[in-house]
PDB file of N, CA and C in Angstrom:
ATOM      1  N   UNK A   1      94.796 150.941  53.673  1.00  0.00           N
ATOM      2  CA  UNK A   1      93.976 151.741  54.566  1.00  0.00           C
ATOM      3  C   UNK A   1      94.841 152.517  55.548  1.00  0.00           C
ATOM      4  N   UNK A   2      95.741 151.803  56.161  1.00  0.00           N
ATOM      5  CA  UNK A   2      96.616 152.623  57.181  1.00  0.00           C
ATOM      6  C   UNK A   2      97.860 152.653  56.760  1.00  0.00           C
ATOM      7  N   UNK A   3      98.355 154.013  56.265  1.00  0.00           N
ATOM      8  CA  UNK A   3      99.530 154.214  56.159  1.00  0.00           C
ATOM      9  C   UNK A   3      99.808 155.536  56.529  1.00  0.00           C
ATOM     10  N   UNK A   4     101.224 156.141  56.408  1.00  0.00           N
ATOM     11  CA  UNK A   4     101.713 157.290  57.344  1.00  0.00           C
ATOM     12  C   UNK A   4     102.233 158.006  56.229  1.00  0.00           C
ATOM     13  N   UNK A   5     101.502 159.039  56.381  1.00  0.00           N
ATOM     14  CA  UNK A   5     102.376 159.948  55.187  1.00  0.00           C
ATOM     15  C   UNK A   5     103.168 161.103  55.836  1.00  0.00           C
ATOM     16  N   UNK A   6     104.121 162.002  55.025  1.00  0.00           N
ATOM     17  CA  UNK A   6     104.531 162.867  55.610  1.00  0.00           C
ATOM     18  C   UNK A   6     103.671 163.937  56.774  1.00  0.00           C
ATOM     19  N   UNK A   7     102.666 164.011  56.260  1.00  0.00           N
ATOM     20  CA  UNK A   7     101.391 165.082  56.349  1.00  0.00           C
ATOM     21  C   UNK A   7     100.880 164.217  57.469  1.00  0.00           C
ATOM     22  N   UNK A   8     101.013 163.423  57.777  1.00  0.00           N
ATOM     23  CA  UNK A   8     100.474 162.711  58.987  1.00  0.00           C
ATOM     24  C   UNK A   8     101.743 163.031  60.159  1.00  0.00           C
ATOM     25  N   UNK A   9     102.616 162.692  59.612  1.00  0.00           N
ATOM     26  CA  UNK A   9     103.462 163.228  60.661  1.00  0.00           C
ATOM     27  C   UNK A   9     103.557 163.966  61.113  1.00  0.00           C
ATOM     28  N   UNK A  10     103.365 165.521  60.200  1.00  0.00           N
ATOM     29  CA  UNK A  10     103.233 166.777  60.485  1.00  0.00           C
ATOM     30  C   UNK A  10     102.269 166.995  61.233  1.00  0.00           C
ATOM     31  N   UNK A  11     101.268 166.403  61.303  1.00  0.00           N
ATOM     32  CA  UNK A  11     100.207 166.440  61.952  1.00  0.00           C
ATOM     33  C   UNK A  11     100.526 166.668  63.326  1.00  0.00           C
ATOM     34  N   UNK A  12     100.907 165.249  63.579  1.00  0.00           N
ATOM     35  CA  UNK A  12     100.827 164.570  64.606  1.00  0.00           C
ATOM     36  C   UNK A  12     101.863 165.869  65.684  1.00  0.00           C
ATOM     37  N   UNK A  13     102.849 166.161  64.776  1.00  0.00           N
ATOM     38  CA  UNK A  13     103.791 167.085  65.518  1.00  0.00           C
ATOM     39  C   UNK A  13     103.464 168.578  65.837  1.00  0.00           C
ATOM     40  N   UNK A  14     102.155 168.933  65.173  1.00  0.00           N
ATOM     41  CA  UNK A  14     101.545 169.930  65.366  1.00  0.00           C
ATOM     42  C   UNK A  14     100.607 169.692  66.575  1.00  0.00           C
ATOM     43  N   UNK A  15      99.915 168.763  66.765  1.00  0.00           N
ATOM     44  CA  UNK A  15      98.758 168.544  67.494  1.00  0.00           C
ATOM     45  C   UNK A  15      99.800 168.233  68.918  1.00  0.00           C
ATOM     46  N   UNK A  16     101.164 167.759  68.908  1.00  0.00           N
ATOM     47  CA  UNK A  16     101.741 167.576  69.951  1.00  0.00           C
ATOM     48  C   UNK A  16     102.263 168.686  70.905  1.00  0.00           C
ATOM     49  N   UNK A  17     102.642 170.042  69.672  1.00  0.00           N
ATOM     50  CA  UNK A  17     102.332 171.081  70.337  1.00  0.00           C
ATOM     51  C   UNK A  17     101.692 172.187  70.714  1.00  0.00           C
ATOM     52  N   UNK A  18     100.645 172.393  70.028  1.00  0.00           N
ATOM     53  CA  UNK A  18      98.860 172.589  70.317  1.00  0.00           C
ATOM     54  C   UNK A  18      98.592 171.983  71.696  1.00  0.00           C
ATOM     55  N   UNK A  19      98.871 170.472  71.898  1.00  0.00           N
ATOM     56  CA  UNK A  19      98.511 170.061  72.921  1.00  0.00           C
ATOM     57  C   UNK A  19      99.333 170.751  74.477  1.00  0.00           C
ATOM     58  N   UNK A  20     100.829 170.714  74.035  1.00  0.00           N
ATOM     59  CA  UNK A  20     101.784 170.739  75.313  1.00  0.00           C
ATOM     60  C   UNK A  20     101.625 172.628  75.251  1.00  0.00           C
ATOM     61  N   UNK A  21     101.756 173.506  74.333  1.00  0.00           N
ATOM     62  CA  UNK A  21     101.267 174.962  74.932  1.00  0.00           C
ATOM     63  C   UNK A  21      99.465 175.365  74.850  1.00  0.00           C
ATOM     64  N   UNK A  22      99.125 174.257  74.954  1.00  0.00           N
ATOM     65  CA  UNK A  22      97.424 174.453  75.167  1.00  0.00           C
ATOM     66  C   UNK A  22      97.035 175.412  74.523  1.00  0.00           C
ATOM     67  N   UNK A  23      97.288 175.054  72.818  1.00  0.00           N
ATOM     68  CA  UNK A  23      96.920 175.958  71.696  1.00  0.00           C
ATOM     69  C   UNK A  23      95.518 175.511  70.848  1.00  0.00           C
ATOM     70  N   UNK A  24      94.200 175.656  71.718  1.00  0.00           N
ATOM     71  CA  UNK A  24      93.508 175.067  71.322  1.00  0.00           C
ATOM     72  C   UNK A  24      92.889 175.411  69.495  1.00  0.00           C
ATOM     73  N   UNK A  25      93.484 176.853  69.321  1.00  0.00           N
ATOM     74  CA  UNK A  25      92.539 176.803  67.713  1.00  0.00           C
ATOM     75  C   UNK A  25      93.268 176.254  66.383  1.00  0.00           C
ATOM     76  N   UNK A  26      94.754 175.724  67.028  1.00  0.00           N
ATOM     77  CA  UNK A  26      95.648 174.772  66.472  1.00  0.00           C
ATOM     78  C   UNK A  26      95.300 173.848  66.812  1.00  0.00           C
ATOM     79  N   UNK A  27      94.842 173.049  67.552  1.00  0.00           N
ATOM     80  CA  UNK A  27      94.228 171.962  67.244  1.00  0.00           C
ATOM     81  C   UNK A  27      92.970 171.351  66.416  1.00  0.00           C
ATOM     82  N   UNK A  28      92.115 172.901  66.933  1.00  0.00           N
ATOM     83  CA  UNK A  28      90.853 172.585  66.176  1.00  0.00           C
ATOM     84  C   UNK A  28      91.145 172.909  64.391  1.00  0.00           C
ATOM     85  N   UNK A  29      91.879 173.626  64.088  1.00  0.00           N
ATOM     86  CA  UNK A  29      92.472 173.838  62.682  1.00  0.00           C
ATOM     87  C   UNK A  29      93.273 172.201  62.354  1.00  0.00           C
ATOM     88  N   UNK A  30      93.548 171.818  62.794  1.00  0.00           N
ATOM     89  CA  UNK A  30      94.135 170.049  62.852  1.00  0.00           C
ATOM     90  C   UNK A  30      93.112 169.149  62.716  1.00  0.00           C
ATOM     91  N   UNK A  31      92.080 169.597  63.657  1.00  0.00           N
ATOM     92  CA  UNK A  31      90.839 168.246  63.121  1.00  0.00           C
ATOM     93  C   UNK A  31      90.055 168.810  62.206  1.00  0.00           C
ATOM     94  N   UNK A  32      90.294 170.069  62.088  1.00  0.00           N
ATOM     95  CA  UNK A  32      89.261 170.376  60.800  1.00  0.00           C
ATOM     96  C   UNK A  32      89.978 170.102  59.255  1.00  0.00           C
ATOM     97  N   UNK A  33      91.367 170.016  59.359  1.00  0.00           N
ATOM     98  CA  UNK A  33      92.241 169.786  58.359  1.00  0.00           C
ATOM     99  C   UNK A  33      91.903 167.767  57.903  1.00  0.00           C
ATOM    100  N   UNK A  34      92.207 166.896  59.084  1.00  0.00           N
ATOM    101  CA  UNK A  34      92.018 165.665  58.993  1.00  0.00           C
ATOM    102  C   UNK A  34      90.474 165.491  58.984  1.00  0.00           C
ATOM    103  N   UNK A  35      90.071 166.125  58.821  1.00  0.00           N
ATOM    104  CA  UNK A  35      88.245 165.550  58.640  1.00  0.00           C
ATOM    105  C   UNK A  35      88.244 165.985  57.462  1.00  0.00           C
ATOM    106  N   UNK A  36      89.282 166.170  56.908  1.00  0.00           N
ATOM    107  CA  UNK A  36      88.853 166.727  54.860  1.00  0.00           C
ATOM    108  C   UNK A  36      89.251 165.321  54.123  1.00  0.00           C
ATOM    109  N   UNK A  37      90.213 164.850  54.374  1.00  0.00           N
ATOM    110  CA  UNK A  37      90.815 163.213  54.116  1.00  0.00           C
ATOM    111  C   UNK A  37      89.771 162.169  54.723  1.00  0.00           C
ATOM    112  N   UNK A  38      90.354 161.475  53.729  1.00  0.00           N
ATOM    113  CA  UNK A  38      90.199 159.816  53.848  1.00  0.00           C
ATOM    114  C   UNK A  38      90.126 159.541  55.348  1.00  0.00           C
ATOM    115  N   UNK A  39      89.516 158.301  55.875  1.00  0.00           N
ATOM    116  CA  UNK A  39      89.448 158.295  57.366  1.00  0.00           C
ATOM    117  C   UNK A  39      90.395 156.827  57.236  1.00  0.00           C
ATOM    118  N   UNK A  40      91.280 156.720  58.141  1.00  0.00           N
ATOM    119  CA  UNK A  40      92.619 155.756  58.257  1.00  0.00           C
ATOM    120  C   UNK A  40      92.396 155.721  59.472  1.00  0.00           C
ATOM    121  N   UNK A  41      93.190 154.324  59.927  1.00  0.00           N
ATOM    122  CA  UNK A  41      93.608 153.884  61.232  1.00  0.00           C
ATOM    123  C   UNK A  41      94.286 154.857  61.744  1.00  0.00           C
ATOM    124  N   UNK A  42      95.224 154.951  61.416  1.00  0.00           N
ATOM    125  CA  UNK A  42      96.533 156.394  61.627  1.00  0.00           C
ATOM    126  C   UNK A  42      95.463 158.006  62.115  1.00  0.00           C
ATOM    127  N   UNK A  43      94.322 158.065  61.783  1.00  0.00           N
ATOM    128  CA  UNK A  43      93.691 159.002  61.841  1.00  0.00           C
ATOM    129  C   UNK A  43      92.585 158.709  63.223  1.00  0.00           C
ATOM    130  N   UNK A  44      92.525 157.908  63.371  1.00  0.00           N
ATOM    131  CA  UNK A  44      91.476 157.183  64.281  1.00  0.00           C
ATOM    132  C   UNK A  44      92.426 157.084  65.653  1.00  0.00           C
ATOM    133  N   UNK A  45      93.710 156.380  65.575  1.00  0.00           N
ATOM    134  CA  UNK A  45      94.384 156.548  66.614  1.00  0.00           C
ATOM    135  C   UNK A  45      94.917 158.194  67.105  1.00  0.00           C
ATOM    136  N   UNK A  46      95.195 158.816  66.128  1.00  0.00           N
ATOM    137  CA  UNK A  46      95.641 160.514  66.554  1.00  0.00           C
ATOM    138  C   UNK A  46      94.103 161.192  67.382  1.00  0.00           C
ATOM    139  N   UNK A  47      93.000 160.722  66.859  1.00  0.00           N
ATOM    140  CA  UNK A  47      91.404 161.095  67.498  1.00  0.00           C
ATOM    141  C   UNK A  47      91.612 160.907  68.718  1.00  0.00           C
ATOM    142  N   UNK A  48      91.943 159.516  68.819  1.00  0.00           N
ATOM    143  CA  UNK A  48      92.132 159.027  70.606  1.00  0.00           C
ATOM    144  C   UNK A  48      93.101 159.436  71.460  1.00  0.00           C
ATOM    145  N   UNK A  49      94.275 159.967  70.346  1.00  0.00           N
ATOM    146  CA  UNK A  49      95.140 160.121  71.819  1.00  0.00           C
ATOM    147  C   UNK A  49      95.056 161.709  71.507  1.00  0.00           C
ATOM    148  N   UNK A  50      94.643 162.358  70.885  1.00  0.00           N
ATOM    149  CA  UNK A  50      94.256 164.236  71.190  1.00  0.00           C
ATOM    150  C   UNK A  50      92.992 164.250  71.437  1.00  0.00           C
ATOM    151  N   UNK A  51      91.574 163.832  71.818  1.00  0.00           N
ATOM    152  CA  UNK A  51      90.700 163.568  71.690  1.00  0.00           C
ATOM    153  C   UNK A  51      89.994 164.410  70.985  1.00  0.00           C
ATOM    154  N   UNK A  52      89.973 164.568  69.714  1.00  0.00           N
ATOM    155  CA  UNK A  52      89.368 164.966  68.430  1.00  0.00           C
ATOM    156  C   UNK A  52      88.127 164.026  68.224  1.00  0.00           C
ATOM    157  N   UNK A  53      87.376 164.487  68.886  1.00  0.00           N
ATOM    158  CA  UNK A  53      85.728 164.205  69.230  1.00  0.00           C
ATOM    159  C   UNK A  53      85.148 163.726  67.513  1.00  0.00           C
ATOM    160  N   UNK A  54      84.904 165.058  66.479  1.00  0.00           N
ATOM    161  CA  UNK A  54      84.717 164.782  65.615  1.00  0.00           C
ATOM    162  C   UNK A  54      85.199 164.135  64.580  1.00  0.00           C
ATOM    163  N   UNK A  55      86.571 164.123  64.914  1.00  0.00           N
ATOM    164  CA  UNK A  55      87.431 162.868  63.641  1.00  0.00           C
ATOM    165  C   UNK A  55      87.172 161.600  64.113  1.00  0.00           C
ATOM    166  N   UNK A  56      87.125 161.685  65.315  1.00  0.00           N
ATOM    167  CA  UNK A  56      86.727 160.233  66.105  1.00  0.00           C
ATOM    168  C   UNK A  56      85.581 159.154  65.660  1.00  0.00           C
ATOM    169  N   UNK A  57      84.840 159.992  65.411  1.00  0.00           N
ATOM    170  CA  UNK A  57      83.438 160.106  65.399  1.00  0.00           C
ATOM    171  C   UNK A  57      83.485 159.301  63.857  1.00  0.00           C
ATOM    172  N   UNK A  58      83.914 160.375  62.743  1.00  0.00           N
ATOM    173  CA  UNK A  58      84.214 160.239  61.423  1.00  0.00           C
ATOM    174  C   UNK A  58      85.112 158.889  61.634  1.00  0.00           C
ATOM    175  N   UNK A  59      85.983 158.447  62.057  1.00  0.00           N
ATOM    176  CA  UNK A  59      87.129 157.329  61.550  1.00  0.00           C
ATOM    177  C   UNK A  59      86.064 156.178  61.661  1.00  0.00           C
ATOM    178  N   UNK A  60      85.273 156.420  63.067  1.00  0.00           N
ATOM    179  CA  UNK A  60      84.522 154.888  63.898  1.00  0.00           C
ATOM    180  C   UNK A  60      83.727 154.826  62.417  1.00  0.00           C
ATOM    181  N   UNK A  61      82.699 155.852  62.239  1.00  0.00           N
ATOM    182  CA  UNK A  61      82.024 155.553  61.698  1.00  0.00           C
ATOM    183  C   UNK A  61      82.260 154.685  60.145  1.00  0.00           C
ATOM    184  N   UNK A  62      83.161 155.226  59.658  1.00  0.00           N
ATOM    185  CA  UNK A  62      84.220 154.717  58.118  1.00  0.00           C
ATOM    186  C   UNK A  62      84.468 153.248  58.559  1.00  0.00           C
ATOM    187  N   UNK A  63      85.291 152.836  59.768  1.00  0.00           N
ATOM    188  CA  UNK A  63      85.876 151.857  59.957  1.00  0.00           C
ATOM    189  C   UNK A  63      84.694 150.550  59.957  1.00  0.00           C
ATOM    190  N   UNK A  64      83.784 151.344  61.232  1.00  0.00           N
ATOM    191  CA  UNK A  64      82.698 149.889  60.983  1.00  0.00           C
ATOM    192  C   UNK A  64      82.024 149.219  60.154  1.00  0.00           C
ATOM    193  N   UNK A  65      82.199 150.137  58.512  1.00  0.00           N
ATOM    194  CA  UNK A  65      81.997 149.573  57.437  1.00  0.00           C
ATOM    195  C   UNK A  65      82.838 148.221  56.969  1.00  0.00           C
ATOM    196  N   UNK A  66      84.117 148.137  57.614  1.00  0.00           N
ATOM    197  CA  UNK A  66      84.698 147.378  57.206  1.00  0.00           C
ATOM    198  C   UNK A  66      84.655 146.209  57.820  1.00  0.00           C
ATOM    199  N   UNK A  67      85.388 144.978  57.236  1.00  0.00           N
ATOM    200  CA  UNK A  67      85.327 143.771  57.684  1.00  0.00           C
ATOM    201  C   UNK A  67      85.932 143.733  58.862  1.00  0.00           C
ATOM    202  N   UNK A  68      86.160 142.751  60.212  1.00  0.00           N
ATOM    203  CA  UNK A  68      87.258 143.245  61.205  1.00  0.00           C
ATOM    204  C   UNK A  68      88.361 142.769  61.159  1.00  0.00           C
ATOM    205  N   UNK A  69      88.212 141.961  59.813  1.00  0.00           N
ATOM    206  CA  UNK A  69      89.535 141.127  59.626  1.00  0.00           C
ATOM    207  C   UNK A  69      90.083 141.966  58.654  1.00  0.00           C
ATOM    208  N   UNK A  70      89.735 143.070  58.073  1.00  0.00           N
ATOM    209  CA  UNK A  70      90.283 144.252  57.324  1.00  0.00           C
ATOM    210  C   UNK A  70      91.308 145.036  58.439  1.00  0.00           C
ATOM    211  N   UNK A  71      90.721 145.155  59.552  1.00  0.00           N
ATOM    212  CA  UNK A  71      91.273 146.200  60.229  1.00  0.00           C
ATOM    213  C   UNK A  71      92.193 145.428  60.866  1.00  0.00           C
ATOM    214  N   UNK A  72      92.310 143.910  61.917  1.00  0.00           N
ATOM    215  CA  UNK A  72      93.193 143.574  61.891  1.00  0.00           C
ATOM    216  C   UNK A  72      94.588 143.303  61.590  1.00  0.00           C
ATOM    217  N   UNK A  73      94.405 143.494  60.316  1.00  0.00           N
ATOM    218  CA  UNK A  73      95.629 143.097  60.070  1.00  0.00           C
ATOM    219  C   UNK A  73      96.755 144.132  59.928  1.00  0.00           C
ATOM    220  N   UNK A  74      96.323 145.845  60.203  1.00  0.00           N
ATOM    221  CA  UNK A  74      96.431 146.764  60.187  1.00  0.00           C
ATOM    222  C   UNK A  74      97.232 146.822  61.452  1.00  0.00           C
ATOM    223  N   UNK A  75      98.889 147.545  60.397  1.00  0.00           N
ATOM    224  CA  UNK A  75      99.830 147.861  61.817  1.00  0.00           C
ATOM    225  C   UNK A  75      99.129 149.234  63.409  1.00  0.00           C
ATOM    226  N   UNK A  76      99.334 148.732  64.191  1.00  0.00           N
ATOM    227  CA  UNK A  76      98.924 149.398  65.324  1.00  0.00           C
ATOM    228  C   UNK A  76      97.551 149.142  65.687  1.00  0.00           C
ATOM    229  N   UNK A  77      96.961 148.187  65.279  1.00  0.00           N
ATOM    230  CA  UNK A  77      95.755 147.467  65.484  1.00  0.00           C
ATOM    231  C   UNK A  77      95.233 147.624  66.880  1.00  0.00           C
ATOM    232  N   UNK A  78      96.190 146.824  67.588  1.00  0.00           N
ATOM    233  CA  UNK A  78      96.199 146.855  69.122  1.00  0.00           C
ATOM    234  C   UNK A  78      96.000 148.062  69.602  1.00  0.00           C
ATOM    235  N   UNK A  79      96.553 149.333  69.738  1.00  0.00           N
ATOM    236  CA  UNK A  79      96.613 150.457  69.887  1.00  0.00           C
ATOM    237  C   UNK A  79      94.979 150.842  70.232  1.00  0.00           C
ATOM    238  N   UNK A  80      93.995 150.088  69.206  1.00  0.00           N
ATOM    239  CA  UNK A  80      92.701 151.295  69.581  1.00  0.00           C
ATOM    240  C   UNK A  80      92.477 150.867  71.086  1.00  0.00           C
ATOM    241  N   UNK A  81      91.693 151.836  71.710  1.00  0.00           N
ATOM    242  CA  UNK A  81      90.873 151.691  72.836  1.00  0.00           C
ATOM    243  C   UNK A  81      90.021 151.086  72.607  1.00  0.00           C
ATOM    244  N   UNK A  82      89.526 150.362  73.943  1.00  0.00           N
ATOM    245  CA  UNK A  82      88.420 148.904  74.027  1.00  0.00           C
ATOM    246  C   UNK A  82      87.114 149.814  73.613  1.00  0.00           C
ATOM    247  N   UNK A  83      86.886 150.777  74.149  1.00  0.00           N
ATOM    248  CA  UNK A  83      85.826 151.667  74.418  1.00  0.00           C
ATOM    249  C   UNK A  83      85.295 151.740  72.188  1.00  0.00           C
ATOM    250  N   UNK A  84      86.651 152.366  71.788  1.00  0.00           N
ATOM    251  CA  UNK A  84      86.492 152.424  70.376  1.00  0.00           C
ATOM    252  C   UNK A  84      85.876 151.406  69.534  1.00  0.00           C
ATOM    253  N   UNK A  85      86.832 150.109  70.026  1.00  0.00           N
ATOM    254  CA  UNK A  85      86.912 148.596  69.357  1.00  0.00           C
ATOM    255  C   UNK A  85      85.392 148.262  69.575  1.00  0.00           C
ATOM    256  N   UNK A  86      84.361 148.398  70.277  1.00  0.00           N
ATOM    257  CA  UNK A  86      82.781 148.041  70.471  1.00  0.00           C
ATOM    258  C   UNK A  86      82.379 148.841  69.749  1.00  0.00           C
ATOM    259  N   UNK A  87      82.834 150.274  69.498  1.00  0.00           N
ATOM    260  CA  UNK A  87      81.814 151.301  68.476  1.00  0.00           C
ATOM    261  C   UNK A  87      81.735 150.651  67.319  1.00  0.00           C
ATOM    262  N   UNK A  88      82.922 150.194  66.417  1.00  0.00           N
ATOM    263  CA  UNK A  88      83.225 149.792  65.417  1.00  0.00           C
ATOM    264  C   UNK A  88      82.281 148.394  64.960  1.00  0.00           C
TER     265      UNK A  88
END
Protein backbone atom coordinates (compact mmCIF):
# COMPACT_ATOMS: atom_id res chain seq x y z
CA UNK A 1 0.00 0.00 0.00
CA UNK A 2 2.68 2.57 0.89
CA UNK A 3 5.50 2.82 -1.11
CA UNK A 4 7.61 5.72 -2.80
CA UNK A 5 8.11 5.78 -6.25
CA UNK A 6 10.17 7.99 -8.30
CA UNK A 7 6.98 9.97 -9.38
CA UNK A 8 6.22 10.46 -5.83
CA UNK A 9 9.23 12.08 -5.28
CA UNK A 10 8.87 14.23 -8.10
CA UNK A 11 5.90 15.13 -6.76
CA UNK A 12 6.66 15.96 -3.65
CA UNK A 13 9.55 18.28 -5.12
CA UNK A 14 7.20 19.99 -7.29
CA UNK A 15 4.53 20.72 -4.74
CA UNK A 16 7.61 21.99 -2.55
CA UNK A 17 8.08 24.54 -5.01
CA UNK A 18 4.56 25.49 -6.01
CA UNK A 19 4.37 25.85 -2.39
CA UNK A 20 7.68 28.13 -1.52
CA UNK A 21 7.01 30.55 -4.97
CA UNK A 22 3.19 30.40 -4.25
CA UNK A 23 2.54 28.71 -7.61
CA UNK A 24 -0.85 27.84 -7.02
CA UNK A 25 -1.98 26.20 -10.63
CA UNK A 26 1.17 23.95 -10.01
CA UNK A 27 -0.13 22.72 -7.30
CA UNK A 28 -3.55 22.30 -8.32
CA UNK A 29 -2.07 20.44 -11.60
CA UNK A 30 -0.27 18.13 -8.67
CA UNK A 31 -3.49 17.17 -6.97
CA UNK A 32 -5.21 16.76 -10.02
CA UNK A 33 -2.28 14.52 -11.27
CA UNK A 34 -2.33 12.35 -7.70
CA UNK A 35 -6.11 12.00 -7.67
CA UNK A 36 -5.65 9.87 -11.03
CA UNK A 37 -3.58 7.04 -8.91
CA UNK A 38 -4.08 4.64 -6.46
CA UNK A 39 -4.68 6.35 -3.00
CA UNK A 40 -1.40 5.41 -0.63
CA UNK A 41 -0.26 6.48 2.67
CA UNK A 42 2.58 8.40 0.87
CA UNK A 43 -0.35 10.24 -0.85
CA UNK A 44 -2.43 10.93 2.21
CA UNK A 45 0.56 12.31 4.06
CA UNK A 46 1.67 14.83 0.93
CA UNK A 47 -2.55 15.91 1.29
CA UNK A 48 -1.67 16.96 4.84
CA UNK A 49 1.33 18.60 4.65
CA UNK A 50 0.28 20.77 1.14
CA UNK A 51 -3.23 20.71 2.13
CA UNK A 52 -4.70 19.11 -0.98
CA UNK A 53 -8.29 19.23 0.28
CA UNK A 54 -9.42 16.83 -2.44
CA UNK A 55 -6.69 14.09 -2.37
CA UNK A 56 -7.23 14.28 1.26
CA UNK A 57 -10.53 13.65 1.05
CA UNK A 58 -9.87 10.70 -1.64
CA UNK A 59 -6.85 8.93 0.53
CA UNK A 60 -9.30 9.14 4.03
CA UNK A 61 -11.88 7.88 2.21
CA UNK A 62 -9.76 4.61 0.45
CA UNK A 63 -7.95 4.18 3.74
CA UNK A 64 -11.03 3.69 6.05
CA UNK A 65 -11.81 0.77 4.04
CA UNK A 66 -9.04 -0.81 5.45
CA UNK A 67 -8.27 -2.77 8.49
CA UNK A 68 -6.23 -0.41 11.07
CA UNK A 69 -3.92 -2.97 11.57
CA UNK A 70 -3.35 -2.72 7.66
CA UNK A 71 -2.35 0.76 8.00
CA UNK A 72 -0.29 0.34 10.99
CA UNK A 73 2.11 -1.35 10.07
CA UNK A 74 2.78 1.10 7.31
CA UNK A 75 6.18 3.06 7.37
CA UNK A 76 5.32 6.73 8.49
CA UNK A 77 2.23 5.60 10.21
CA UNK A 78 2.79 7.99 13.00
CA UNK A 79 3.10 10.90 10.72
CA UNK A 80 -0.85 11.20 10.06
CA UNK A 81 -2.60 13.94 11.93
CA UNK A 82 -4.92 13.05 14.94
CA UNK A 83 -7.60 15.12 13.20
CA UNK A 84 -7.07 12.52 9.99
CA UNK A 85 -6.54 9.27 12.24
CA UNK A 86 -10.62 9.76 13.56
CA UNK A 87 -11.76 10.33 9.83
CA UNK A 88 -10.37 7.02 8.95
Amino acid sequence: MCYKSAEDTDMRSLLELAREYQIHKLTARCEERLLQRQSTLEHLLLAQEFSLKKLLEKCLNTLSRLQLQEIKIQPHFEDIDADNMVMM
